[in-house]
N, C-alpha and C. Protein backbone atom coordinates (compact mmCIF):
# COMPACT_ATOMS: atom_id res chain seq x y z
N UNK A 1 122.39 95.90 86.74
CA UNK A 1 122.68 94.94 87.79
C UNK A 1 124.15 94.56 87.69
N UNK A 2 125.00 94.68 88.83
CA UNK A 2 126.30 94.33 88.79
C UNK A 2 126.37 92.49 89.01
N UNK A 3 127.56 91.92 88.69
CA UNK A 3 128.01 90.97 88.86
C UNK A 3 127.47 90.34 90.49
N UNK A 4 127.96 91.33 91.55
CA UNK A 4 128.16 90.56 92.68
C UNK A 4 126.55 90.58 92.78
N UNK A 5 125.89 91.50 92.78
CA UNK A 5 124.19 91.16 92.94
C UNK A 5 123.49 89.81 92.50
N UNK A 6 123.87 89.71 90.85
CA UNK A 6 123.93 88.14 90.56
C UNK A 6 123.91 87.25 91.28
N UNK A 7 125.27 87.13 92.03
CA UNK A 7 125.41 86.58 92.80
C UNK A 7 124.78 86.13 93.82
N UNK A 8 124.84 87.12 94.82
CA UNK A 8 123.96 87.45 95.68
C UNK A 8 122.52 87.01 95.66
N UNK A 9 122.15 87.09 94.60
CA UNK A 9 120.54 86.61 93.87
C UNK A 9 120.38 85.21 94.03
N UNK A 10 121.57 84.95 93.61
CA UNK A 10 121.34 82.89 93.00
C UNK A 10 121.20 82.39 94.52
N UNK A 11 122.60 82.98 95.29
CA UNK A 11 123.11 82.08 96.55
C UNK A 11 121.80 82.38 97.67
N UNK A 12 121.50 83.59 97.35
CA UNK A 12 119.70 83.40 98.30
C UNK A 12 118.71 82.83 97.69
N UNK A 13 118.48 83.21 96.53
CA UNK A 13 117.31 81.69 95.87
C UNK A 13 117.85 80.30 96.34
N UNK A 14 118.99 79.88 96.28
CA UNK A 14 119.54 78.64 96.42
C UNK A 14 118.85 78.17 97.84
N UNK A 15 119.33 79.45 98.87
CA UNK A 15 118.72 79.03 100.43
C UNK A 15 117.31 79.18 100.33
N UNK A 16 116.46 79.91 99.78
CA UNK A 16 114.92 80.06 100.08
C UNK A 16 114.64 78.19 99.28
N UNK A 17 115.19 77.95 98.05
CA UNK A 17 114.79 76.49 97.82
C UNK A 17 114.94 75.99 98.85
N UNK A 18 115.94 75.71 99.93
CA UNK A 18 116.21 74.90 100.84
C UNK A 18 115.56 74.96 102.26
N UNK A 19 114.83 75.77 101.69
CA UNK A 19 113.58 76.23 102.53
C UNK A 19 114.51 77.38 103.57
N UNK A 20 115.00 77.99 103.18
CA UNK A 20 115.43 78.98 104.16
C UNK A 20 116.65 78.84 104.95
N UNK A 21 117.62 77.50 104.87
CA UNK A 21 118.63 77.15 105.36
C UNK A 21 119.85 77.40 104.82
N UNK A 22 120.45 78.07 106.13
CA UNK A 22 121.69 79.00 105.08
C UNK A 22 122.42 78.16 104.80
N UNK A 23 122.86 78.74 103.60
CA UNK A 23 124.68 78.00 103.17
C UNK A 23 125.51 78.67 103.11
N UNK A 24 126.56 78.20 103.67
CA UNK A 24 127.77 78.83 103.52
C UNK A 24 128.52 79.28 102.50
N UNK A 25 129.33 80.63 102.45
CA UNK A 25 130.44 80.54 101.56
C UNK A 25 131.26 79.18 101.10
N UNK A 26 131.70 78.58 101.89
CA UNK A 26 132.45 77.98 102.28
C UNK A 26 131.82 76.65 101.19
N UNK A 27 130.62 76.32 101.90
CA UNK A 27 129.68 75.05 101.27
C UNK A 27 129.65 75.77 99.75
N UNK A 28 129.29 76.71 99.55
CA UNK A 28 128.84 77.17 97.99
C UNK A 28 130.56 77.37 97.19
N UNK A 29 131.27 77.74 97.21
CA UNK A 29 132.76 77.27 96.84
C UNK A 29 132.78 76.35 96.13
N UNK A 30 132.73 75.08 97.09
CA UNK A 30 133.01 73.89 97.12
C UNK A 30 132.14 73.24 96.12
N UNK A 31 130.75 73.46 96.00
CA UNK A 31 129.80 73.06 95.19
C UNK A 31 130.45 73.50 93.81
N UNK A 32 130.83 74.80 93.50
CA UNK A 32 131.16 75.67 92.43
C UNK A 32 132.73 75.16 92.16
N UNK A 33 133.17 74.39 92.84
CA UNK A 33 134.95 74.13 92.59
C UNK A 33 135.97 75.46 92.52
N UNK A 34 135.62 76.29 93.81
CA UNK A 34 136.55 77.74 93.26
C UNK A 34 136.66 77.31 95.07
N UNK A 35 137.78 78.24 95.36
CA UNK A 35 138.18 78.67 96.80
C UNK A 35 137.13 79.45 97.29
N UNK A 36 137.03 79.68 98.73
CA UNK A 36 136.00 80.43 99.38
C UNK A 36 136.50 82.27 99.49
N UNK A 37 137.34 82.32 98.79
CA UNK A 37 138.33 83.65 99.04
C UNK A 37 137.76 84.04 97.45
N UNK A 38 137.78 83.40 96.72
CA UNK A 38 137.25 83.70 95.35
C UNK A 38 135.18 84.14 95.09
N UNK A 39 135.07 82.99 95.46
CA UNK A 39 133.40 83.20 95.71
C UNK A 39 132.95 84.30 96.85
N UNK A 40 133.58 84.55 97.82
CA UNK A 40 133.72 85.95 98.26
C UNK A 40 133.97 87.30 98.28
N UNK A 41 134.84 87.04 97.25
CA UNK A 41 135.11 88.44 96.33
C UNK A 41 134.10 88.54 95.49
N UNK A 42 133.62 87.74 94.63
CA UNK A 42 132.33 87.75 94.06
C UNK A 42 131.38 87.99 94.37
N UNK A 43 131.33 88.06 95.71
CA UNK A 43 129.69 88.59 96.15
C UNK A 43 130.01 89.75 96.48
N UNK A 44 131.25 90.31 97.19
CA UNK A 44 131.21 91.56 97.58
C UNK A 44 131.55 92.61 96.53
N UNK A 45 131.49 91.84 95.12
CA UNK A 45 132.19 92.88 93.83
C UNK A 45 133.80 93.09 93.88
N UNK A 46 134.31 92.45 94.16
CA UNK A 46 135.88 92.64 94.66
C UNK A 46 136.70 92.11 93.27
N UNK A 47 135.95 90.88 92.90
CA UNK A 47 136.23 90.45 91.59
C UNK A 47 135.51 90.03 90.67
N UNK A 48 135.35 90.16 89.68
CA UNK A 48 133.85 89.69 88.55
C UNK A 48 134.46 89.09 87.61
N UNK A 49 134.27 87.43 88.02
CA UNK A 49 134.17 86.54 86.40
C UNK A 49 133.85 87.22 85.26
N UNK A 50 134.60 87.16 84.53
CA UNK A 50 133.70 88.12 82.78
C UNK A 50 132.74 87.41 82.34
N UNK A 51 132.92 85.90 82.37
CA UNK A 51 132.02 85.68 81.27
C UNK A 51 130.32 85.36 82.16
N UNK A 52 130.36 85.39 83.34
CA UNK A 52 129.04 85.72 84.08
C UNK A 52 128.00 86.89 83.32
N UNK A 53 128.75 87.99 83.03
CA UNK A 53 127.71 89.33 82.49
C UNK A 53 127.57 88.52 80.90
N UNK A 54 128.29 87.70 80.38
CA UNK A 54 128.20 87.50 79.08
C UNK A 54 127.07 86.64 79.05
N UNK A 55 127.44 85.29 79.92
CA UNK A 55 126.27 84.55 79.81
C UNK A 55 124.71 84.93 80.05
N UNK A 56 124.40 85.87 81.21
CA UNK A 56 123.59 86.62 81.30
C UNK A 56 122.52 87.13 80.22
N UNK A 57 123.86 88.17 79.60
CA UNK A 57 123.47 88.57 78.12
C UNK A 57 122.89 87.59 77.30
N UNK A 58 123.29 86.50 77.01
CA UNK A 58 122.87 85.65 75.98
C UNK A 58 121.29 85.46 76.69
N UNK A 59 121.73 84.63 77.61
CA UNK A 59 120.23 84.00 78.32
C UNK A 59 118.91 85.09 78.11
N UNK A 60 119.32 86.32 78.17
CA UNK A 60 118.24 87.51 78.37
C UNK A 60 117.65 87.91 76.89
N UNK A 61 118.25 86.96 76.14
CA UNK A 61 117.81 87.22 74.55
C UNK A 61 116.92 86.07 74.42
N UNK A 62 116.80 85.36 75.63
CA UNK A 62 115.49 84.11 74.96
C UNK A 62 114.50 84.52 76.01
N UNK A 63 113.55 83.47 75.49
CA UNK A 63 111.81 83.74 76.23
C UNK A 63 112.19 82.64 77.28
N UNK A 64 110.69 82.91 78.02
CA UNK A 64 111.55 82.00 79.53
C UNK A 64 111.22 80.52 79.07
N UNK A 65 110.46 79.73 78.36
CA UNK A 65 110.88 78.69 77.84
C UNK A 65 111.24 78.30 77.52
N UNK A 66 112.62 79.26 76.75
CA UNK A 66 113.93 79.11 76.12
C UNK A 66 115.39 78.99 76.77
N UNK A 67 114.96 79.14 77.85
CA UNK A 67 115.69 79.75 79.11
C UNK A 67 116.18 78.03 80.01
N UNK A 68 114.85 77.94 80.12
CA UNK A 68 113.95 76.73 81.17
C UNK A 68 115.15 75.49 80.39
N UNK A 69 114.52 75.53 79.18
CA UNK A 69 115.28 74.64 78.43
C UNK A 69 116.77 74.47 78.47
N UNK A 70 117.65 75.79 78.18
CA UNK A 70 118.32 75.70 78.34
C UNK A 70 119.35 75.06 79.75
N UNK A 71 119.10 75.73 80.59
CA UNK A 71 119.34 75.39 82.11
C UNK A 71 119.13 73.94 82.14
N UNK A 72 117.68 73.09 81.69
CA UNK A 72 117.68 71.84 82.47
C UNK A 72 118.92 71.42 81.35
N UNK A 73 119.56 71.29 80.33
CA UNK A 73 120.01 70.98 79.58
C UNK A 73 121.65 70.70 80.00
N UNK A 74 121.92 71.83 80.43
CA UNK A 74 122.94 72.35 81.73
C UNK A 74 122.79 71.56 82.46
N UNK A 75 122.15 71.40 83.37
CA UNK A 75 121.82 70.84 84.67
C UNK A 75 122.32 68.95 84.63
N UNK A 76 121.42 68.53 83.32
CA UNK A 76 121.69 67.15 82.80
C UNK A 76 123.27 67.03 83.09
N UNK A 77 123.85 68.10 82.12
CA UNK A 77 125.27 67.54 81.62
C UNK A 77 126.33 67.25 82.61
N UNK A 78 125.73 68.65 83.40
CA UNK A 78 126.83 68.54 84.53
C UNK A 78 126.64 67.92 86.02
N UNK A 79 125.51 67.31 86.22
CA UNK A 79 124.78 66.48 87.18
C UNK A 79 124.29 67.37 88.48
């Protein structure tokens, strides 16, 4: 799985949570604190954050309750 698929993955889970309502580049940027020229290259593979495949890696070495955990943990810190 490449980087921009990742991508691609989260920012449509993100809309099916929202019950199916798209979001924008533009809106998802902004959420993420990067330019919309940046998060666009990212989906189309144009440019790949490194440490995205890294974090990945780590996460894929725990069980999904390890996972779960982690994320809400994440989630707390950064609101």
């Amino acid at each position: 799985m490449e980087i921009n698929d990742i991508f691609n993955l989260l920012h449509n889970a993100i809309e099916a949570k929202n019950f199916g309502k798209k979001i924008s580049q533009k809106e998802m940027s902004k959420k993420l604190g990067i330019s919309m020229r940046t998060y666009q290259d990212w989906r189309l593979g144009n440019s790949k954050p490194q440490a995205v495949m890294s974090v990945f890696k780590l996460l894929s070495e725990l069980d999904d309750d390890e996972i779960l955990r982690v994320v809400k943990r994440v989630k707390k810190e950064i609101g």
